[in-house]
Protein backbone atom coordinates (compact mmCIF):
# COMPACT_ATOMS: atom_id res chain seq x y z
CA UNK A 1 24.60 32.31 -10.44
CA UNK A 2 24.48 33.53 -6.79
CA UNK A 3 24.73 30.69 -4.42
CA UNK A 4 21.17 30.48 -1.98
CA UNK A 5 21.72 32.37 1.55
CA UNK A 6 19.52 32.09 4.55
CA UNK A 7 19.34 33.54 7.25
CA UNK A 8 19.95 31.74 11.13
CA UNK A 9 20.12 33.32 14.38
CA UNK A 10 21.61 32.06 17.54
CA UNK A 11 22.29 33.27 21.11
CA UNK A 12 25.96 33.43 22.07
CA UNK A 13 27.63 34.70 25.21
CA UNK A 14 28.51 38.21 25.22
CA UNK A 15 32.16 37.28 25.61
CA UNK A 16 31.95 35.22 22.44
CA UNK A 17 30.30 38.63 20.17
CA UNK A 18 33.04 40.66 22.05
CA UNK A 19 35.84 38.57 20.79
CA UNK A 20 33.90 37.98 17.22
CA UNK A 21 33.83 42.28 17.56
CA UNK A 22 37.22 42.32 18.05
CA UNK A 23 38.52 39.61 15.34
CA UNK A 24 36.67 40.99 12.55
CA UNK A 25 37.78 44.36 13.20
CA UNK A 26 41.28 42.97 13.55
CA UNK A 27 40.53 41.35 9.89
CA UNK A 28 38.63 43.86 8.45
CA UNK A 29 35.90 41.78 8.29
CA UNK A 30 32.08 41.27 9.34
CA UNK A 31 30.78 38.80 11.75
CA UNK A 32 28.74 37.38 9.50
CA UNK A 33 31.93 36.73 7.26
CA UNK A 34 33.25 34.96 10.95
CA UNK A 35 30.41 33.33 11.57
CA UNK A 36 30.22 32.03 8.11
CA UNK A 37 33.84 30.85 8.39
CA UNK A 38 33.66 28.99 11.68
CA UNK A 39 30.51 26.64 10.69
CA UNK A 40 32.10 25.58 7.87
CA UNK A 41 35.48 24.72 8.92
CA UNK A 42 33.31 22.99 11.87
CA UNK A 43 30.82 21.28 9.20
CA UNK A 44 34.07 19.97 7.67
CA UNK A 45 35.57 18.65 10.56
CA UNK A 46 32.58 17.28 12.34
CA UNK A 47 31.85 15.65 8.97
CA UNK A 48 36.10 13.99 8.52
CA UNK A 49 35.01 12.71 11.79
CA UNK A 50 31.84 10.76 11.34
CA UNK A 51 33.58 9.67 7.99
CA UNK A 52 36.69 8.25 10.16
CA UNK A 53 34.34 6.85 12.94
CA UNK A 54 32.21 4.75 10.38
CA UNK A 55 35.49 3.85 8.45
CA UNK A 56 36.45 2.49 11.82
CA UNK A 57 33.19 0.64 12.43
CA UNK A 58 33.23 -1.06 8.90
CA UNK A 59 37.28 -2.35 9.62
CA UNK A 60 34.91 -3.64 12.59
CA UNK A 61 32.94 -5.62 10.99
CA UNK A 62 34.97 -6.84 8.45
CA UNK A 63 37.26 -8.22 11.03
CA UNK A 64 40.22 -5.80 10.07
CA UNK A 65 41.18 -5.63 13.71
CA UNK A 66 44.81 -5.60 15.34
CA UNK A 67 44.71 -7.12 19.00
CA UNK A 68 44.97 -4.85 22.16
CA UNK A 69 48.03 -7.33 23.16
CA UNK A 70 49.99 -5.83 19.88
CA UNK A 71 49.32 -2.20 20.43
CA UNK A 72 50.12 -2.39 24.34
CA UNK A 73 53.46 -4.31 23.00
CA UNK A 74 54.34 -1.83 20.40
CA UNK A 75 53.58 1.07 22.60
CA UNK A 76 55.86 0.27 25.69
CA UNK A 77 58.23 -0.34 23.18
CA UNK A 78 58.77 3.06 22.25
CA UNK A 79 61.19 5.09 22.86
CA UNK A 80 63.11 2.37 23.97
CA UNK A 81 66.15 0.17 22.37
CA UNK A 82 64.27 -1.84 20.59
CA UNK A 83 61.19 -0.08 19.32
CA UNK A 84 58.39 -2.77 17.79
CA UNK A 85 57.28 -1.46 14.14
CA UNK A 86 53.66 -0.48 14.27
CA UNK A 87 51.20 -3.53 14.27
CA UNK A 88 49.42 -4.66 11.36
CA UNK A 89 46.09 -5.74 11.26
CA UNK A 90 45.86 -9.70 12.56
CA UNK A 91 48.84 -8.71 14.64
């Protein structure tokens, strides 16, 4: 079975169509198949990120923190002599 379509419009700058114009000629391939593409590789993305941002918020609160002290030490050390090995959390 067919997945469900609908149907959304937006306004986008003229530039923007002319280059979408362009690409999917270049491809072979409709706008709507561009269109298509670009929200859902931005869906995905925009999705990873919320993901990794609450991830981060939940180390948070379950105190899984390394201090700013250990990252400031570990980053001047690079590229130097005597590089520090990445901090671990408590660190």
């Amino acid at each position: 079975m067919a997945e469900a379509l609908k149907t959304v419009t937006a306004q986008l700058p003229v530039a923007l169509v002319d280059r979408m114009d362009e690409m999917a000629t270049r491809l072979d391939r409709s706008k709507q198949w561009l269109v298509r593409k670009a929200v859902v590789a931005y869906m995905a993305r925009a999705e990873r990120e919320r993901q990794m941002i609450q991830e981060g918020l939940d180390d948070v609160d379950a105190g899984r923190l390394i201090s700013m002290d250990a990252m400031e030490r570990w980053a001047d050390s690079l590229g130097t002599e005597n590089e520090l090995p990445l901090p671990k959390v408590g660190d």
